[in-house]
C-alpha atoms as a PDB file:
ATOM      1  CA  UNK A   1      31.532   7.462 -17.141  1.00  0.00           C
ATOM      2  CA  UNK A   2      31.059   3.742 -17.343  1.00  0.00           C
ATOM      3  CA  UNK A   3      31.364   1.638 -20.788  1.00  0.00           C
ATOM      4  CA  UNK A   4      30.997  -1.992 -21.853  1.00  0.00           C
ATOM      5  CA  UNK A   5      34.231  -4.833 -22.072  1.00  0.00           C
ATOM      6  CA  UNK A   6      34.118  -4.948 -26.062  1.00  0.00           C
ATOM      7  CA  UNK A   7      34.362  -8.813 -25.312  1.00  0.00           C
ATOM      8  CA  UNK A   8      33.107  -9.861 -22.251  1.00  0.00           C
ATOM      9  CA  UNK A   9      30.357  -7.322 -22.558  1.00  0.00           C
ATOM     10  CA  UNK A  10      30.891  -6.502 -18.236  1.00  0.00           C
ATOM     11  CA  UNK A  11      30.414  -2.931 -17.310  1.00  0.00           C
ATOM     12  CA  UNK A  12      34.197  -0.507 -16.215  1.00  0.00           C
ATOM     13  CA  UNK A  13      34.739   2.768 -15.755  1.00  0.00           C
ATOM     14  CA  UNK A  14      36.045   4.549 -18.204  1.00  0.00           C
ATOM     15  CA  UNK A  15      37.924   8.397 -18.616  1.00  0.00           C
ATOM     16  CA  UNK A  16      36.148  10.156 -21.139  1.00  0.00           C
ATOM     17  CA  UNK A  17      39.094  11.385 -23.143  1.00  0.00           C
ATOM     18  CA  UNK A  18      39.996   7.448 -23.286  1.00  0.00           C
ATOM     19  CA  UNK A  19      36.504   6.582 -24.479  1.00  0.00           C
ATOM     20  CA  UNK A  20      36.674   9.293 -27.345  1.00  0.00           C
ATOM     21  CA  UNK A  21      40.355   8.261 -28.282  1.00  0.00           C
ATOM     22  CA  UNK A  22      39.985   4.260 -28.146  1.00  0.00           C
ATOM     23  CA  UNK A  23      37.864   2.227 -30.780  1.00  0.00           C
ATOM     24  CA  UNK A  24      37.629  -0.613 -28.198  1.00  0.00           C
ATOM     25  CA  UNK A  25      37.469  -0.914 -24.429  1.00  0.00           C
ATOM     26  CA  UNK A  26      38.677  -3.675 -22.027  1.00  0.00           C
ATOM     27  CA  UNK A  27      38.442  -4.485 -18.502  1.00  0.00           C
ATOM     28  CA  UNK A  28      41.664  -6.086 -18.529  1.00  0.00           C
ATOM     29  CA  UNK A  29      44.288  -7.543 -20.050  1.00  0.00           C
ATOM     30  CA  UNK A  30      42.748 -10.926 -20.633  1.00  0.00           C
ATOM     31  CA  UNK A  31      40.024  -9.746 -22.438  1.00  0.00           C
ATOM     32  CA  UNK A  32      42.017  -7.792 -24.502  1.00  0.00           C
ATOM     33  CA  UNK A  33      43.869 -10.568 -25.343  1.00  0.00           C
ATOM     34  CA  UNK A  34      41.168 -12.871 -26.157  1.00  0.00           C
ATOM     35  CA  UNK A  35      39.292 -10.178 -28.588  1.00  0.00           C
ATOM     36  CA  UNK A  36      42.615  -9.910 -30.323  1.00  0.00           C
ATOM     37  CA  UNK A  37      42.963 -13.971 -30.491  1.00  0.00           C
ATOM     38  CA  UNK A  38      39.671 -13.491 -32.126  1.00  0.00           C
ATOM     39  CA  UNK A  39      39.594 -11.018 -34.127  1.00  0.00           C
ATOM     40  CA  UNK A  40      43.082  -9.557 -34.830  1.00  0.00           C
ATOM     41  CA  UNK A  41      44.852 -12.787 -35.923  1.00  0.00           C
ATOM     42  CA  UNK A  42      44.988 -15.070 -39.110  1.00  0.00           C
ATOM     43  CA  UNK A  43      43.265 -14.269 -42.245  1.00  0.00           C
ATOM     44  CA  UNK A  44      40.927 -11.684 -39.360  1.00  0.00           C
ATOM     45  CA  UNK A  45      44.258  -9.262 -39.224  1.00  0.00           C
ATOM     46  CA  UNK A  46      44.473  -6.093 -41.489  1.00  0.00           C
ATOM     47  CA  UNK A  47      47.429  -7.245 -42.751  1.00  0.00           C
ATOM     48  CA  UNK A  48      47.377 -10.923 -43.106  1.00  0.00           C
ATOM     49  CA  UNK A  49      49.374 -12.116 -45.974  1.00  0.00           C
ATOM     50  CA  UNK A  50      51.750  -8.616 -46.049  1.00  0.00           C
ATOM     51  CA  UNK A  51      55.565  -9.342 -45.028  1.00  0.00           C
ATOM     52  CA  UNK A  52      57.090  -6.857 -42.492  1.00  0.00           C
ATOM     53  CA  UNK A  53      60.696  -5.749 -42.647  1.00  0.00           C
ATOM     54  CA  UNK A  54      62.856  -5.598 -39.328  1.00  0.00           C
ATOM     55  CA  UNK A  55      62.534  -2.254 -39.105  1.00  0.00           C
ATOM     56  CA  UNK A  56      58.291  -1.940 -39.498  1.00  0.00           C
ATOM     57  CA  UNK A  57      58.490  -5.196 -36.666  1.00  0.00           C
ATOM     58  CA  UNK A  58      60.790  -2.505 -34.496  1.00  0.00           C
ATOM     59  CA  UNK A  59      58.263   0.328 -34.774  1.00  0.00           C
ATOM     60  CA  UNK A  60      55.020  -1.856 -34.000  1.00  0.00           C
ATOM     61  CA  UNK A  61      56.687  -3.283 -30.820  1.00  0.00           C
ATOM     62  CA  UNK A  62      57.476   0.243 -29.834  1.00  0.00           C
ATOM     63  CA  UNK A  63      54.130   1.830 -30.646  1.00  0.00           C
ATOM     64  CA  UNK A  64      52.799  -1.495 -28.642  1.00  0.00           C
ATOM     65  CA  UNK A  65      54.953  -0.440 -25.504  1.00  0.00           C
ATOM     66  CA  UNK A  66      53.727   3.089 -25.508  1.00  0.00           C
ATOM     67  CA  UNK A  67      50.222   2.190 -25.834  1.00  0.00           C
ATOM     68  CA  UNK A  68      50.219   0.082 -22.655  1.00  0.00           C
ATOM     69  CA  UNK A  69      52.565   2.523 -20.746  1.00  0.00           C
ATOM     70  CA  UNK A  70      49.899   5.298 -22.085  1.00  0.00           C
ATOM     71  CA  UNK A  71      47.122   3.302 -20.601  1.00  0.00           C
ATOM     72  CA  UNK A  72      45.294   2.772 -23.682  1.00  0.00           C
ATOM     73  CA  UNK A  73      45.610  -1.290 -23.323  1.00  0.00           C
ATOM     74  CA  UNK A  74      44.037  -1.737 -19.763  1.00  0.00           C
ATOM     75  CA  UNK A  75      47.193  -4.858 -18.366  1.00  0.00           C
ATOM     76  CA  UNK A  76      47.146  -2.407 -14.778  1.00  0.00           C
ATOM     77  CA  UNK A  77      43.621  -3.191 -14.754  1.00  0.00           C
ATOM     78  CA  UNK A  78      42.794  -6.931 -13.472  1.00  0.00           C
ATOM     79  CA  UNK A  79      42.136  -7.077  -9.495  1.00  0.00           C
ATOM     80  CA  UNK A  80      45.928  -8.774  -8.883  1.00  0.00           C
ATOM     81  CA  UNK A  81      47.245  -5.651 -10.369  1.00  0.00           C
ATOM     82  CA  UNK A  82      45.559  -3.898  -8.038  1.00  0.00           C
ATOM     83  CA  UNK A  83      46.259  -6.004  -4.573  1.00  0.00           C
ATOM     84  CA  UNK A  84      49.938  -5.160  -5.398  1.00  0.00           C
ATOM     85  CA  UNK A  85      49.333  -1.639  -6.187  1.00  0.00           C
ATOM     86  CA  UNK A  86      47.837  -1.782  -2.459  1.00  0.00           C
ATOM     87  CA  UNK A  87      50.549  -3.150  -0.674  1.00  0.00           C
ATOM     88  CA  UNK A  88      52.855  -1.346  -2.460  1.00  0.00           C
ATOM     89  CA  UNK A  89      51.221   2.017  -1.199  1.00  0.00           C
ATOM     90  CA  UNK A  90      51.168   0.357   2.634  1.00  0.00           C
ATOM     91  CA  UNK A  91      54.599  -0.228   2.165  1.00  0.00           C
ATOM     92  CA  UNK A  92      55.220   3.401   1.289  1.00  0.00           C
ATOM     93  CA  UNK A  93      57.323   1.799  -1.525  1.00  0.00           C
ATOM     94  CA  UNK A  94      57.343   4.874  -4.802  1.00  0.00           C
ATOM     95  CA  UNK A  95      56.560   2.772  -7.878  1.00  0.00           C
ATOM     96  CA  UNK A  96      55.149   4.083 -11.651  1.00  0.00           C
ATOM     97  CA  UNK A  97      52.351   1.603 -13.237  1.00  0.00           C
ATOM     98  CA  UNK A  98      53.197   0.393 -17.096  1.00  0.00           C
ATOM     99  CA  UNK A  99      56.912   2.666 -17.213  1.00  0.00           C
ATOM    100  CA  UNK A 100      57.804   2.016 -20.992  1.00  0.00           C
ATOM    101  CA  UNK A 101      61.329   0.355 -21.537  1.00  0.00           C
ATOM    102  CA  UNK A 102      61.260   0.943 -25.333  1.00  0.00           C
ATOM    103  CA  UNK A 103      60.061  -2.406 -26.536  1.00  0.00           C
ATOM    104  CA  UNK A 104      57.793  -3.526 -22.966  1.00  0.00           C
ATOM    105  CA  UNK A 105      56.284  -1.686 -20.786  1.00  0.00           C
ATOM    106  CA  UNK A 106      56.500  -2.912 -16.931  1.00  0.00           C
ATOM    107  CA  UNK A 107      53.795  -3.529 -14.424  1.00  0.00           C
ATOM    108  CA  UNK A 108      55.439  -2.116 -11.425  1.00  0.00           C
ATOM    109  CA  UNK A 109      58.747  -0.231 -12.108  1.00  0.00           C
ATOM    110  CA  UNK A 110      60.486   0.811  -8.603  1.00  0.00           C
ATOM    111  CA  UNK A 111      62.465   3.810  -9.264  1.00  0.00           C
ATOM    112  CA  UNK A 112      64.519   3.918  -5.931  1.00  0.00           C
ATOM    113  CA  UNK A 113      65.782   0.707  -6.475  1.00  0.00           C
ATOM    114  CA  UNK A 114      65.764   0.156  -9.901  1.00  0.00           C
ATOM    115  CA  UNK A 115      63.808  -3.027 -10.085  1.00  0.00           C
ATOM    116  CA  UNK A 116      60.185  -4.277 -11.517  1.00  0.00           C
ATOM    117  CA  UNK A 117      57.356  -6.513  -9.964  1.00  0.00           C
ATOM    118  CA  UNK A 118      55.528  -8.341 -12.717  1.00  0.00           C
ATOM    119  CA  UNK A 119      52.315  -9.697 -11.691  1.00  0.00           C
ATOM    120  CA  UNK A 120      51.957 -12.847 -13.519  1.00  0.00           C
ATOM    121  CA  UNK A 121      48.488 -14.076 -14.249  1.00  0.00           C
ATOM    122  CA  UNK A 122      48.722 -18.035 -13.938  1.00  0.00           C
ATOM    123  CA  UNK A 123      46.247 -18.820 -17.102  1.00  0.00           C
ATOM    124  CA  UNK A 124      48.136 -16.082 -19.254  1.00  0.00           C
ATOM    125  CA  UNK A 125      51.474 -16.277 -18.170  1.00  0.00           C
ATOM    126  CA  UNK A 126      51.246 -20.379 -17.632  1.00  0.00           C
ATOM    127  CA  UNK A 127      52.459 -21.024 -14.058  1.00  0.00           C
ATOM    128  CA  UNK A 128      53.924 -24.334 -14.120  1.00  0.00           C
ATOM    129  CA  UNK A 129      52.287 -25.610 -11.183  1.00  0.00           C
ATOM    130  CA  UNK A 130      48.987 -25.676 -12.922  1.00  0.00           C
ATOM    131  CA  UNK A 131      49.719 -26.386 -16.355  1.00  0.00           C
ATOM    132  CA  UNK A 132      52.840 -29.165 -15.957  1.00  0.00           C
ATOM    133  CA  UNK A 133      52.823 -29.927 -19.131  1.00  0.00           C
ATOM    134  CA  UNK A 134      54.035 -27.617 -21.877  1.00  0.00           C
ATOM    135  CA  UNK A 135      53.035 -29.441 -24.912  1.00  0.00           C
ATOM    136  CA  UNK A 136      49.323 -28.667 -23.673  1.00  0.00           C
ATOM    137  CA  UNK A 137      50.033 -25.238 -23.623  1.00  0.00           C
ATOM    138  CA  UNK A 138      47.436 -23.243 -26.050  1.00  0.00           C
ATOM    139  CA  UNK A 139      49.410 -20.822 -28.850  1.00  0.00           C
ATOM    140  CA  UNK A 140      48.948 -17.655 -26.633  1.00  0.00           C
ATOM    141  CA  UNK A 141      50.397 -19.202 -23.588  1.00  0.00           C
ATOM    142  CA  UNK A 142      53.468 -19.802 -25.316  1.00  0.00           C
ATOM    143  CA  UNK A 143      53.955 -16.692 -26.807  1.00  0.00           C
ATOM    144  CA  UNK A 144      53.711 -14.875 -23.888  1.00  0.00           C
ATOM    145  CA  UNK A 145      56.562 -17.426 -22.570  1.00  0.00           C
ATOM    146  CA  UNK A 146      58.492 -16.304 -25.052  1.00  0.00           C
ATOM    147  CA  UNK A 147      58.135 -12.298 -24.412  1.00  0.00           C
ATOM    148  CA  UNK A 148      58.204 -12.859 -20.473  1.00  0.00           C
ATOM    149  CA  UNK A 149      61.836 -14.368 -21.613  1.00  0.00           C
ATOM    150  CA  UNK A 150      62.709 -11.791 -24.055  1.00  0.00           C
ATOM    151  CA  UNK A 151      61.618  -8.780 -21.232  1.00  0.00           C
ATOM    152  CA  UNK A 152      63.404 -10.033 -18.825  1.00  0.00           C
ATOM    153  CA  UNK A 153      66.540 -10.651 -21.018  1.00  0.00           C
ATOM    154  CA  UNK A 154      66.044  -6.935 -22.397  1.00  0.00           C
ATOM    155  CA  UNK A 155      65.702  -5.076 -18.896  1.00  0.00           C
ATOM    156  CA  UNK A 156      68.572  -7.355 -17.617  1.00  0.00           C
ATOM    157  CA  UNK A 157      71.111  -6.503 -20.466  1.00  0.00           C
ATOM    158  CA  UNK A 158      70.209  -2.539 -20.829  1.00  0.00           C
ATOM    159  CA  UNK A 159      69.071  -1.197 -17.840  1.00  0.00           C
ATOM    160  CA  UNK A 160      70.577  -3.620 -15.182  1.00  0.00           C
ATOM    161  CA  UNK A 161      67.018  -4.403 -13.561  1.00  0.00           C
ATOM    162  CA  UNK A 162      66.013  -7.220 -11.197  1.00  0.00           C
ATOM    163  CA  UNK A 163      62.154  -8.470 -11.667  1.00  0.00           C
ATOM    164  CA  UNK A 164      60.036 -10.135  -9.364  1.00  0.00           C
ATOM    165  CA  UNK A 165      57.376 -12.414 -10.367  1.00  0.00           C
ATOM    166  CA  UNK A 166      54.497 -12.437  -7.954  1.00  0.00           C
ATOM    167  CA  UNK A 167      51.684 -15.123  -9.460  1.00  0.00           C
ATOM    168  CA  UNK A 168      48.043 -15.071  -9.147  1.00  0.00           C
ATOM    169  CA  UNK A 169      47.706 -17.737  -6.939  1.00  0.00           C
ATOM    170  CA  UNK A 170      49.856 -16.045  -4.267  1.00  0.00           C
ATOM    171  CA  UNK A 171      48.093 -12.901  -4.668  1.00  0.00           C
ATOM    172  CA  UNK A 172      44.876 -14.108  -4.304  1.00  0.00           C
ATOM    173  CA  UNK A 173      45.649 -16.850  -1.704  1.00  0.00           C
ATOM    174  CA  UNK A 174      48.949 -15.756   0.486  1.00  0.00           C
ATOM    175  CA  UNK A 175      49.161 -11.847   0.279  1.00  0.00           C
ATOM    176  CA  UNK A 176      50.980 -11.650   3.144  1.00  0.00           C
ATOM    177  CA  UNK A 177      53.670 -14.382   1.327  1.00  0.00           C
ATOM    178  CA  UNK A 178      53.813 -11.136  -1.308  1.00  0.00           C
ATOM    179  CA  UNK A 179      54.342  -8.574   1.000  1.00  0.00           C
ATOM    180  CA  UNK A 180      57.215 -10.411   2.784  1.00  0.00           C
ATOM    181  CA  UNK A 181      58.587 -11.291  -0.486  1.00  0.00           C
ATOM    182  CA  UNK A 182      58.423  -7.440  -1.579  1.00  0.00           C
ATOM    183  CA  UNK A 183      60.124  -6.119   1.391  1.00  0.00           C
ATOM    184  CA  UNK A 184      63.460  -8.120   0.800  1.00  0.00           C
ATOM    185  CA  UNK A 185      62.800  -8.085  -2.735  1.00  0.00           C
ATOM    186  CA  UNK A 186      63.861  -4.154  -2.532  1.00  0.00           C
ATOM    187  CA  UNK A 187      67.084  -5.250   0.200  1.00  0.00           C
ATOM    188  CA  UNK A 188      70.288  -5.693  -1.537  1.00  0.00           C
ATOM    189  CA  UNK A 189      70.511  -9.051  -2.910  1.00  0.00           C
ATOM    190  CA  UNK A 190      68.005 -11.003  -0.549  1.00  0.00           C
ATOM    191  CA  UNK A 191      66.458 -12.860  -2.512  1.00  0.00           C
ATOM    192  CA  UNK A 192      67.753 -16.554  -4.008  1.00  0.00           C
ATOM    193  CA  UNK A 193      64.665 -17.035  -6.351  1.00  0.00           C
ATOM    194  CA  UNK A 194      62.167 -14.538  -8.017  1.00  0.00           C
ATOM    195  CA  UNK A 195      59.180 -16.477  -8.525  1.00  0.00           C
ATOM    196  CA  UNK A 196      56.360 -16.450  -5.626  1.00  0.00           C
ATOM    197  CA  UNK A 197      55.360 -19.606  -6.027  1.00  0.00           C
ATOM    198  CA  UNK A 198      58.946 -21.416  -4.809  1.00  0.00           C
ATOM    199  CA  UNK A 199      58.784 -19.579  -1.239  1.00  0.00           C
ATOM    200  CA  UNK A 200      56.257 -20.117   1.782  1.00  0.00           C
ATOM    201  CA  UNK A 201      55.367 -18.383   5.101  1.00  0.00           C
ATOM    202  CA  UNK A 202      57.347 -20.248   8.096  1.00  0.00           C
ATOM    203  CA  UNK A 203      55.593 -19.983  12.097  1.00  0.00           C
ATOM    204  CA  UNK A 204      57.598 -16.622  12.398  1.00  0.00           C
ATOM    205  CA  UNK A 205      55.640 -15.554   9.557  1.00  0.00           C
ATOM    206  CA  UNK A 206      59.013 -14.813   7.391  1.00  0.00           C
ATOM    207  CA  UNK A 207      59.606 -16.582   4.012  1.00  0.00           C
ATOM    208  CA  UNK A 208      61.531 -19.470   3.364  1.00  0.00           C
ATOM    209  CA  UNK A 209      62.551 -20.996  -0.278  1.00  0.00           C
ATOM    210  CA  UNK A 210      60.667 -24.182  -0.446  1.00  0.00           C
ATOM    211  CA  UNK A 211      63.247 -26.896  -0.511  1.00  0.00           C
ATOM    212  CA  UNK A 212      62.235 -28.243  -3.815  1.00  0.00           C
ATOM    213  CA  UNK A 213      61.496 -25.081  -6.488  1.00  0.00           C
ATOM    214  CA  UNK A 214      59.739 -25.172  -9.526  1.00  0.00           C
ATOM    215  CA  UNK A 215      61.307 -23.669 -12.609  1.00  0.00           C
ATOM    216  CA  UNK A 216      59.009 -21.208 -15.549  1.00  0.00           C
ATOM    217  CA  UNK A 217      58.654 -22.093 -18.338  1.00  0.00           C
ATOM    218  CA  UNK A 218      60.408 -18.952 -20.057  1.00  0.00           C
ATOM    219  CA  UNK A 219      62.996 -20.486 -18.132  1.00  0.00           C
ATOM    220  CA  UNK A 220      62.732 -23.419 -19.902  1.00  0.00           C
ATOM    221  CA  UNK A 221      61.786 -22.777 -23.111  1.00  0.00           C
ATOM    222  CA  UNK A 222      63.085 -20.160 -25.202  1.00  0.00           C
ATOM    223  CA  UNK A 223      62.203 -20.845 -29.036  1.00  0.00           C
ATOM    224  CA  UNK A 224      59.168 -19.501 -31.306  1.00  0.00           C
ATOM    225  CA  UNK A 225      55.830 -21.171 -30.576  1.00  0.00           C
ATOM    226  CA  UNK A 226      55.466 -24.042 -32.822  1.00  0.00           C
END
């Protein structure tokens, strides 16, 4: 069964169970995102104007979580997602796609080794290397700097778990670069950085930090969006 992207109006395949349970469909995660940025914020949101106590905030990040690890928000969707999927089934590496870690929900979680690859869009997610400057940043962008920060500081803290950034350029442009980086990723501490973009392919066709690295911004910055 195929439906329409509720906002970029391109044709997916859809479950039928998921067609007859969700109000909207999405081919991906940035579409879902900009319907929401349209539609679901400001004086557009069902509850604009209503204060929420700690404990309502808890639940809806929760609920959130589950919906993506339940597949009902499509972020496993986009065609990086599924380039890593790919190598990780060449590499014959077991993974599970949007495992729930109460608050966030994972792209890649790694149960052998206890570790998660994030596959970071560079529009969404902001890599540095195209967008230099932060102040330029659009309200979205730096909210999702923000929760990249807060997941990682959450998985880190509670479950112990390393995560891997792997950016769209590098998995559209240096796959192999990803692969490499995957396979020491899982060694015992191998790696020195965990962000694709600071490492190239040498003539051996191993990967080498690049000798001047480039640091993200939820690195950087760690307040609310202003």
């Amino acid at each position: 069964m195929r439906a329409k992207c509720d906002n970029c109006g391109e044709t997916v395949p859809v479950i039928s169970s998921k067609l007859k349970k969700n109000k909207n469909i999405f081919c991906s995660s940035e579409c879902y995102a900009t319907y929401r940025s349209i539609n679901y914020s400001g004086e557009n949101h069902n509850q604009f104007g209503l204060k929420k106590s700690p404990e309502q905030i808890e639940k809806m990040r929760i609920a959130t979580a589950k919906r993506i690890a339940n597949g009902e928000i499509p972020t496993t969707s986009t065609s990086i997602n599924n380039l890593i999927k790919e190598l990780l089934i060449k590499l014959e590496i077991e993974f599970n796609e949007e495992k729930q870690f109460k608050y966030y929900a994972t792209d890649f979680y790694l149960p052998t080794f206890n570790k998660v690859i994030e596959v970071m869009g560079d529009y969404w997610h902001a890599n540095p290397n195209k967008y230099p400057n932060y102040s330029n940043l659009n309200t979205i962008q730096k909210k999702d700097i923000v929760r990249d920060k807060r997941k990682r500081t959450y998985l880190s803290k509670y479950y112990n778990i390393d995560i891997l950034y792997v950016w769209e350029n590098e998995v559209n442009n240096e796959i192999k670069l990803c692969e490499e980086l995957i396979k020491l990723f899982v060694q015992e501490n191998k790696l020195i950085n965990y962000n694709s973009f600071n490492y190239f392919l040498n003539s051996k066709q191993g990967i080498e930090l690049k000798e001047i690295t480039v640091i993200p911004y939820f690195d950087l910055y760690f307040s609310e969006p202003r």
